[in-house]
PDB file of N, CA and C in Angstrom:
ATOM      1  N   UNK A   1      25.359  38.920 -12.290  1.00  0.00           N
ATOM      2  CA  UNK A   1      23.993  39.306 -11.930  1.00  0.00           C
ATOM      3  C   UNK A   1      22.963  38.364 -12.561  1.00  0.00           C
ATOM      4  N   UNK A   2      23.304  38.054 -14.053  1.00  0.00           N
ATOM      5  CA  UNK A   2      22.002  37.082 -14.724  1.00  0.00           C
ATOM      6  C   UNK A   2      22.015  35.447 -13.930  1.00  0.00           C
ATOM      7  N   UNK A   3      23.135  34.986 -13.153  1.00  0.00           N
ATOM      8  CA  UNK A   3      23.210  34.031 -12.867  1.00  0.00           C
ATOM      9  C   UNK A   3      22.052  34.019 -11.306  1.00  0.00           C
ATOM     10  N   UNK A   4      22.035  35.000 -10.614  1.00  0.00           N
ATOM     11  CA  UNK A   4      21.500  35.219  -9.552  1.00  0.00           C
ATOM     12  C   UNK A   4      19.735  35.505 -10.111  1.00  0.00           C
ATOM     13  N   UNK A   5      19.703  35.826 -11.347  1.00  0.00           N
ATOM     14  CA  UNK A   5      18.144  35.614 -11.201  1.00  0.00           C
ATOM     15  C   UNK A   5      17.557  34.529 -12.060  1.00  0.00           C
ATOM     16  N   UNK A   6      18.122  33.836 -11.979  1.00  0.00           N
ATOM     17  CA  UNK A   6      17.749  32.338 -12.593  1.00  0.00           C
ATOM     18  C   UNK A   6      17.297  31.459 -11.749  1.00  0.00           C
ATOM     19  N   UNK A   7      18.027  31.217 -10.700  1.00  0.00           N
ATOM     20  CA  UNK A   7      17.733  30.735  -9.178  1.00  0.00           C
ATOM     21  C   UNK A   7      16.100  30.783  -8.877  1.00  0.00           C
ATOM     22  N   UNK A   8      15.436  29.958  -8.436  1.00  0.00           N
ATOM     23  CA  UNK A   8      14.232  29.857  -8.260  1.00  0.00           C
ATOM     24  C   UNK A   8      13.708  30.938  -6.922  1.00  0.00           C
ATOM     25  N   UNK A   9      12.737  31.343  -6.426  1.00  0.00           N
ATOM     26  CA  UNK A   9      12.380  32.544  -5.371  1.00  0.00           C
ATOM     27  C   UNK A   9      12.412  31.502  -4.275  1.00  0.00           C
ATOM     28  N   UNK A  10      12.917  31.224  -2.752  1.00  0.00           N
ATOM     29  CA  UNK A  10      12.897  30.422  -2.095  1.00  0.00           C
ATOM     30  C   UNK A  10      11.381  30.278  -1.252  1.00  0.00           C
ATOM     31  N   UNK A  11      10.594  31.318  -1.979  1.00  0.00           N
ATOM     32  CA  UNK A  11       9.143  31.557  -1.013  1.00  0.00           C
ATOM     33  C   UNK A  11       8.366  30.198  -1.860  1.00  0.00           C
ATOM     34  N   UNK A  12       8.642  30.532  -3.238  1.00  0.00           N
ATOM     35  CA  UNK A  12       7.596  29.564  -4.157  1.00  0.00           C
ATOM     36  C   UNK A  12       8.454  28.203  -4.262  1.00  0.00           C
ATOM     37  N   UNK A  13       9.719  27.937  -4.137  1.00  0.00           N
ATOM     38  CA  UNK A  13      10.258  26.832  -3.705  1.00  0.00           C
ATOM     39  C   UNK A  13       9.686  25.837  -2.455  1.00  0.00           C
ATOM     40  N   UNK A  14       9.443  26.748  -1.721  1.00  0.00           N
ATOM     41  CA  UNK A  14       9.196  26.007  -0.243  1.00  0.00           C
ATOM     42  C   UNK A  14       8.106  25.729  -0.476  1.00  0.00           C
ATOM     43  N   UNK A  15       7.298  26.769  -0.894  1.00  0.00           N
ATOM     44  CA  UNK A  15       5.320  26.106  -0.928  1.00  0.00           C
ATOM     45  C   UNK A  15       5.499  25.009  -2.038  1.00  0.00           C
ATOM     46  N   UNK A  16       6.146  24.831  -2.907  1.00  0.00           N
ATOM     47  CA  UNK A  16       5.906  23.674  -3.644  1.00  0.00           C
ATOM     48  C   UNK A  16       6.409  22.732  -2.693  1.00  0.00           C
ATOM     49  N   UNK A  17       7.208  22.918  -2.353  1.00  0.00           N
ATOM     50  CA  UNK A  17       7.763  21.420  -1.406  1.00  0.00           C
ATOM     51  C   UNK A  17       6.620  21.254  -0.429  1.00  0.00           C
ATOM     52  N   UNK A  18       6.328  21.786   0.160  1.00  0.00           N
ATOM     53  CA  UNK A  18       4.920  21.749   0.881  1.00  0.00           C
ATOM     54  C   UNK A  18       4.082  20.658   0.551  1.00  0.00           C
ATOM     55  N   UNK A  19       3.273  21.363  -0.830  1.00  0.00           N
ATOM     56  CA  UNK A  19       2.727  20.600  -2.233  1.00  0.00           C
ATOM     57  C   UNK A  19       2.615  19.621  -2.114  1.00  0.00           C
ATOM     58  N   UNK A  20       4.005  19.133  -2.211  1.00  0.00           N
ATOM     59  CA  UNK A  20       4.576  18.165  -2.967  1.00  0.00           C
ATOM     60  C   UNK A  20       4.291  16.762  -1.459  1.00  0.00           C
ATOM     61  N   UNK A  21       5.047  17.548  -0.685  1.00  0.00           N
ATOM     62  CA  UNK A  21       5.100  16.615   0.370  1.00  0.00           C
ATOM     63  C   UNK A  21       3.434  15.942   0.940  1.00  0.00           C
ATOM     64  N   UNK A  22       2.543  16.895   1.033  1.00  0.00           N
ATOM     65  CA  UNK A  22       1.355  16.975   1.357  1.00  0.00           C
ATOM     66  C   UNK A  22       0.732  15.802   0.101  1.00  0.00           C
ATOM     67  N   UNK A  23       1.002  16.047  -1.058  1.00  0.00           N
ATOM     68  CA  UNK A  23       0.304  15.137  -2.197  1.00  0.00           C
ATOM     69  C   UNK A  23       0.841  13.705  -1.569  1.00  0.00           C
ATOM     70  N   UNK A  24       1.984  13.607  -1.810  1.00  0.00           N
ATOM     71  CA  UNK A  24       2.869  12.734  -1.543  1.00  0.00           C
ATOM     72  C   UNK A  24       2.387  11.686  -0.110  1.00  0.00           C
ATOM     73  N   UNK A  25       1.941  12.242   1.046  1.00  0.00           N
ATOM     74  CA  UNK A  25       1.213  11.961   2.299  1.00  0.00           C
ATOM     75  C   UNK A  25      -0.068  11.386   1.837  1.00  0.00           C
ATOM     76  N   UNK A  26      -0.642  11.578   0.806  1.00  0.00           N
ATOM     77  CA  UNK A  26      -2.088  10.810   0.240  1.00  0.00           C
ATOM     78  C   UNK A  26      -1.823   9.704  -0.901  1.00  0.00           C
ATOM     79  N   UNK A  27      -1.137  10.032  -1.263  1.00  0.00           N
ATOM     80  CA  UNK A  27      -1.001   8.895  -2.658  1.00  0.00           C
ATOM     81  C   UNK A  27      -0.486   7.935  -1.400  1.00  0.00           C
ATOM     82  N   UNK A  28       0.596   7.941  -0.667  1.00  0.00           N
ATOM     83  CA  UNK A  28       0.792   7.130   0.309  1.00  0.00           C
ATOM     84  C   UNK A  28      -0.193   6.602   1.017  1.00  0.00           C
ATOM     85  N   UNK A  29      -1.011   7.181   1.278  1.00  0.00           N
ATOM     86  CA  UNK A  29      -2.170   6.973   2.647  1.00  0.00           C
ATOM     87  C   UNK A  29      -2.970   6.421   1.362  1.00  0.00           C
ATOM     88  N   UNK A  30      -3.396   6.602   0.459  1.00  0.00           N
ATOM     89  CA  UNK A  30      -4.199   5.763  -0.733  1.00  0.00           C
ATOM     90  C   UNK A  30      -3.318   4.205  -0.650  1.00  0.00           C
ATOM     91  N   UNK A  31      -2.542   4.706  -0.856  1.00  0.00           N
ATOM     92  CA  UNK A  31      -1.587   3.272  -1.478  1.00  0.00           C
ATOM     93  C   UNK A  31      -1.449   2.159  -0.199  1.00  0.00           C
ATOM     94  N   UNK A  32      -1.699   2.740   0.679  1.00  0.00           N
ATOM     95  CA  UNK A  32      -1.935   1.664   2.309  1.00  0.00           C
ATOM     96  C   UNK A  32      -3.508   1.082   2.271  1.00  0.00           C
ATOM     97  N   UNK A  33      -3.780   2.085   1.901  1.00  0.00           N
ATOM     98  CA  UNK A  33      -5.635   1.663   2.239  1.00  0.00           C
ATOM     99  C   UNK A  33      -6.210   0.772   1.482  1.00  0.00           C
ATOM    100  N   UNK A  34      -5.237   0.547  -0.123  1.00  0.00           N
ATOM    101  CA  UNK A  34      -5.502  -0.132  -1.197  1.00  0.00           C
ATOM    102  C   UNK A  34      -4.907  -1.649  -1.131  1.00  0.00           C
ATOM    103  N   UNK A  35      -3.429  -1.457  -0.418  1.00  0.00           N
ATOM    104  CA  UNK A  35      -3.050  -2.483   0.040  1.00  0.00           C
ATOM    105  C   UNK A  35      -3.962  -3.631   1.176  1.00  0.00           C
ATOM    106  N   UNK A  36      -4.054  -2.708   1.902  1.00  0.00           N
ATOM    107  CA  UNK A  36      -5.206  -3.420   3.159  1.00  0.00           C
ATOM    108  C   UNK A  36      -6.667  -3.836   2.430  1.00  0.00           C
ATOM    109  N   UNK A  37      -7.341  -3.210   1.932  1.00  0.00           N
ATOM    110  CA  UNK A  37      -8.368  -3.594   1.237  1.00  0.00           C
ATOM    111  C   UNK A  37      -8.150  -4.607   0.599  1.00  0.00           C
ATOM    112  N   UNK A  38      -7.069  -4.778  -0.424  1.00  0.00           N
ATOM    113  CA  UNK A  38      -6.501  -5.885  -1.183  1.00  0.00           C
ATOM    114  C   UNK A  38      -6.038  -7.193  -0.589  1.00  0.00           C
ATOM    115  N   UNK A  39      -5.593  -7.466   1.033  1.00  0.00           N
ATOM    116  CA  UNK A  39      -5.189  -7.931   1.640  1.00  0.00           C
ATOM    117  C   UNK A  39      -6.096  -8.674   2.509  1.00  0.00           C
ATOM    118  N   UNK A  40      -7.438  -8.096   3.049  1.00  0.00           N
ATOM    119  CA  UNK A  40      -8.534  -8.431   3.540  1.00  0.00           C
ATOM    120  C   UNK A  40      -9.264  -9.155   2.281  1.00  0.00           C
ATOM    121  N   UNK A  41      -9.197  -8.919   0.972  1.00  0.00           N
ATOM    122  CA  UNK A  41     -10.588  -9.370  -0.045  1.00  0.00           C
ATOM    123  C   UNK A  41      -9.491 -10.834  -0.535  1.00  0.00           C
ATOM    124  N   UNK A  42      -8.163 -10.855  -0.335  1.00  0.00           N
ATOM    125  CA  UNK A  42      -7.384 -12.194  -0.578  1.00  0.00           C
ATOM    126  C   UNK A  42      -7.730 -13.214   0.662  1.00  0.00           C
ATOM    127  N   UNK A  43      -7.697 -12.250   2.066  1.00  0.00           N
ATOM    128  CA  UNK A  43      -8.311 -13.433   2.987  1.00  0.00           C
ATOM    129  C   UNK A  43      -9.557 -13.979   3.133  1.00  0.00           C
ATOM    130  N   UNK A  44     -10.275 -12.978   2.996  1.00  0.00           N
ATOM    131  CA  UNK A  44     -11.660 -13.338   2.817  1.00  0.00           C
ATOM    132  C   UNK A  44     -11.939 -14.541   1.359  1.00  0.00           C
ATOM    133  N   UNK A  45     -11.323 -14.112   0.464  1.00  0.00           N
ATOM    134  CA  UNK A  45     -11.306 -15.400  -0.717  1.00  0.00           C
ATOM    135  C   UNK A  45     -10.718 -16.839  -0.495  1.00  0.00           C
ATOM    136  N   UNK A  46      -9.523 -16.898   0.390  1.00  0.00           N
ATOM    137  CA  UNK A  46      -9.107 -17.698   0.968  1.00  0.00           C
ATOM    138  C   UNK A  46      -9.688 -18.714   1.848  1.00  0.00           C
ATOM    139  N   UNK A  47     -10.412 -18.043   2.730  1.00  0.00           N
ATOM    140  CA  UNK A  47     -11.385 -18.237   3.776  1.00  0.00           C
ATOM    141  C   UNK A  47     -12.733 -19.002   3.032  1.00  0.00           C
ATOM    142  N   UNK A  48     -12.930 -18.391   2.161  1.00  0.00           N
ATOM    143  CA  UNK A  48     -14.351 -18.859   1.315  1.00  0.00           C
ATOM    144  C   UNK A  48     -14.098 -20.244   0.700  1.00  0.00           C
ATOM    145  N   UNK A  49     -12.962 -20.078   0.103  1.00  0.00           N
ATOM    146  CA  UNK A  49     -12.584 -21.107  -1.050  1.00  0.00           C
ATOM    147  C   UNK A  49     -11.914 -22.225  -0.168  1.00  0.00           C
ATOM    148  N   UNK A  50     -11.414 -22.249   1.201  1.00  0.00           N
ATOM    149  CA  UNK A  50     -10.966 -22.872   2.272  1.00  0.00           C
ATOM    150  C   UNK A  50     -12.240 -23.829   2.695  1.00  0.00           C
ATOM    151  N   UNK A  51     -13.533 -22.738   3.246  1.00  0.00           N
ATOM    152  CA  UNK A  51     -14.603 -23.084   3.441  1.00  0.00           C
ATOM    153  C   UNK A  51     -15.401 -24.584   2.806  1.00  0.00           C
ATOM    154  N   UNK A  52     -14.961 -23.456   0.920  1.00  0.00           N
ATOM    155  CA  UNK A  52     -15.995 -24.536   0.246  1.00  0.00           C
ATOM    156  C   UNK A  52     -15.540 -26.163  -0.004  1.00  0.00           C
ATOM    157  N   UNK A  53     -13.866 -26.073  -0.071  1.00  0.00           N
ATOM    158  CA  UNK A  53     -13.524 -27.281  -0.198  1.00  0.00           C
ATOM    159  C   UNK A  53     -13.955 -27.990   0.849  1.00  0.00           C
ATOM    160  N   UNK A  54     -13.723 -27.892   2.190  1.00  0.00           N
ATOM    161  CA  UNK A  54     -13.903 -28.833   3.044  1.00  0.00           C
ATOM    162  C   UNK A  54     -15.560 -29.093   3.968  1.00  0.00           C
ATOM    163  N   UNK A  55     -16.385 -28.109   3.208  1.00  0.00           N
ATOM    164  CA  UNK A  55     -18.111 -28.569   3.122  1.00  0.00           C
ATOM    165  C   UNK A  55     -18.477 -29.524   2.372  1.00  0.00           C
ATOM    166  N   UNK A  56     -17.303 -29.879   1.488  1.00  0.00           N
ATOM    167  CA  UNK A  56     -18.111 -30.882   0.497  1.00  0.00           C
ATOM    168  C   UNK A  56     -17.285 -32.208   0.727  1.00  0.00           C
ATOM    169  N   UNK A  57     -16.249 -32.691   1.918  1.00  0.00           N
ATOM    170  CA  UNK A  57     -16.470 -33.950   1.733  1.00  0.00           C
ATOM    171  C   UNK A  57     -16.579 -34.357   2.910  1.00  0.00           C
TER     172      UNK A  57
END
């Protein structure tokens, strides 16, 4: 019997997985948006520093 109530409740199991999954869907969706942002401000530096070399000779 003590082994059977140790076991977690499968109601509050599932909503954490929920949770979890749902957090998990934003740190992701952060972690894309940060990438792309990061990815655009390297081209754009690229682009600039591309620019400036070949204005000046």
């Amino acid at each position: 019997m003590k082994k059977s109530m140790s076991l977690p409740k499968p109601k509050t199991k599932k909503l954490l997985g929920k949770k979890f999954i749902e957090l998990a869907k934003k740190v992701r969706k952060g972690f894309e948006e940060q990438e792309k942002y990061l990815r655009e401000k390297r081209a754009q530096d690229e682009y600039s520093i591309f620019s400036h070399t070949h204005s000046h000779s």
